[in-house]
Protein backbone atom coordinates (compact mmCIF):
# COMPACT_ATOMS: atom_id res chain seq x y z
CA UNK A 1 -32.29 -28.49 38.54
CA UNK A 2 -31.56 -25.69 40.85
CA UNK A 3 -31.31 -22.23 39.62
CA UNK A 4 -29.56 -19.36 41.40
CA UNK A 5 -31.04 -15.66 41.51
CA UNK A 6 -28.45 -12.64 41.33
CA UNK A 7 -29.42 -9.80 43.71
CA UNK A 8 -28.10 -6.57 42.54
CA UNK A 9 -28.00 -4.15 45.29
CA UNK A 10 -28.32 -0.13 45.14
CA UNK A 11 -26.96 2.21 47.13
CA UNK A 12 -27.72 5.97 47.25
CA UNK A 13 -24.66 7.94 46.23
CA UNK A 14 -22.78 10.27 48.85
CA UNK A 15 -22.56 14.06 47.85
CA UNK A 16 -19.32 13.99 46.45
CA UNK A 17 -20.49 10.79 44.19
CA UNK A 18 -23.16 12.73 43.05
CA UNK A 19 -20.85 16.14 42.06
CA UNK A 20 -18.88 13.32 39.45
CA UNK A 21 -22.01 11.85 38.56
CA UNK A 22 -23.38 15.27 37.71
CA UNK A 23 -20.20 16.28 35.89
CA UNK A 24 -20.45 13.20 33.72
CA UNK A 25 -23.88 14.03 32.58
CA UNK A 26 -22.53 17.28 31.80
CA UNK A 27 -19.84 16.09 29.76
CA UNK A 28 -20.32 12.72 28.15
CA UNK A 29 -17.60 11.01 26.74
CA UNK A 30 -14.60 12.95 28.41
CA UNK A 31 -12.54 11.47 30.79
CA UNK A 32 -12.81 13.80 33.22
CA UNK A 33 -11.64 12.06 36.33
CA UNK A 34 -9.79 9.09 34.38
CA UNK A 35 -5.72 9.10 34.51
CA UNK A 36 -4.20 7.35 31.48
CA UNK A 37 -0.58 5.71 31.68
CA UNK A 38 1.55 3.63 29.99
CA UNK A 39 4.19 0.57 30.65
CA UNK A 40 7.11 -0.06 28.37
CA UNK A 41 8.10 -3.64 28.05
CA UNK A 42 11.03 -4.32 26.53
CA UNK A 43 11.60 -8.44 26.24
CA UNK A 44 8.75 -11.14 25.79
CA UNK A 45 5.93 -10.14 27.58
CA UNK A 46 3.16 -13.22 28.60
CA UNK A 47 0.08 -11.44 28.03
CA UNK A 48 -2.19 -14.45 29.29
CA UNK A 49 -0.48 -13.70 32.71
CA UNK A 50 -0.90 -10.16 32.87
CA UNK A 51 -5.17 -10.24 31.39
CA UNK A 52 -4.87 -13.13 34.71
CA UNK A 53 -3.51 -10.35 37.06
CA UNK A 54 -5.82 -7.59 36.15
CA UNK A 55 -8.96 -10.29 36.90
CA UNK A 56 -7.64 -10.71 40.43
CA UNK A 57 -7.49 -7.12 40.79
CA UNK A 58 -10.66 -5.95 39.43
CA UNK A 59 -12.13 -9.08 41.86
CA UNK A 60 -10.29 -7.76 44.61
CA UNK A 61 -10.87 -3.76 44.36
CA UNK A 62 -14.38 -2.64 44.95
CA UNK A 63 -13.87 0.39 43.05
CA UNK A 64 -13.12 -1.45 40.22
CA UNK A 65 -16.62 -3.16 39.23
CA UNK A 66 -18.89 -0.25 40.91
CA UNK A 67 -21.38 1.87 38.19
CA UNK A 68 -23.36 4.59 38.74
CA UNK A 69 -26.92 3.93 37.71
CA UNK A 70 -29.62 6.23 36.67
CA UNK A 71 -32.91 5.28 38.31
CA UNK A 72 -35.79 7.91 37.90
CA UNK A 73 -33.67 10.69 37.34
CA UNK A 74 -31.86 9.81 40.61
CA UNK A 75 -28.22 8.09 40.61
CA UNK A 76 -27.12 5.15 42.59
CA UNK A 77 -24.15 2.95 42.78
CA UNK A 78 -24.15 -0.57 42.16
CA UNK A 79 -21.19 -3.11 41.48
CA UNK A 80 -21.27 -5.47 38.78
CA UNK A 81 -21.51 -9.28 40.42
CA UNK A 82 -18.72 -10.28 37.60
CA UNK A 83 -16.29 -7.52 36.01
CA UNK A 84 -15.15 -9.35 32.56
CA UNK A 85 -12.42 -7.08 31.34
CA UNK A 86 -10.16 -7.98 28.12
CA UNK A 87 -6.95 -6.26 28.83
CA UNK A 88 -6.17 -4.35 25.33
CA UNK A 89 -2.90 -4.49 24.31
CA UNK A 90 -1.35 -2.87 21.27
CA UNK A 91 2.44 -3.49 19.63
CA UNK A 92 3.79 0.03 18.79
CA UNK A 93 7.18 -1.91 17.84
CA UNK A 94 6.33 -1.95 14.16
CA UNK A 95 6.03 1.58 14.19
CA UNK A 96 8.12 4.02 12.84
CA UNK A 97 9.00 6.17 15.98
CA UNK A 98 6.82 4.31 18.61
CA UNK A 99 7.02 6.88 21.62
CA UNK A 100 5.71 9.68 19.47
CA UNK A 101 2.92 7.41 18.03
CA UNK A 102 1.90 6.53 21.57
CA UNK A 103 1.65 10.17 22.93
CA UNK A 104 -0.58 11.17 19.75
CA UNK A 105 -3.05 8.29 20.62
CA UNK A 106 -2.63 9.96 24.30
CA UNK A 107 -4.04 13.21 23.12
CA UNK A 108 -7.32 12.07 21.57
């Protein structure tokens, strides 16, 4: 049986990397350089299709799987070999005013 080793590589983070790395030490947990956004579908939507499409791109984009690791104080980026991501998706429909539901789960 043949087994197959995984080599993570490191690389040291430019200066720029390090000013957002350094800001997100500073302020766990706040989104500081995320941008939030929203789709309306009205119809059926095929949700197995869209979780597909979102694989593809996270395989195709870089960006997408790299994580800034802490190694003896000092931060480096690395990309993840395999990004599983489950696409969350939540059905304001039921609600009783769905737009103003959405934008109070937007503030917090």
């Amino acid at each position: 049986m043949q087994t197959s080793v995984i080599s993570v590589k490191e690389y040291p983070l430019s200066s720029y990397q390090k000013d957002i790395w350094f800001e997100q030490c500073m302020y766990p947990g706040k989104p500081i350089y995320n941008i939030g956004g929203y789709v309306e579908v009205k119809g059926n939507l095929n949700t197995a299709i869209i979780s597909q499409s979102m694989q593809l791109l996270i395989r195709q984009n870089d960006s997408l799987s790299a994580r800034f690791i802490d190694k003896k104080g000092e931060p480096y980026l690395t990309f993840l070999p395999e990004a599983d991501y489950e696409v969350p998706f939540h059905d304001f429909s039921v609600k009783e005013n769905p737009n103003s539901f959405l934008h109070q789960l937007d503030e917090k």
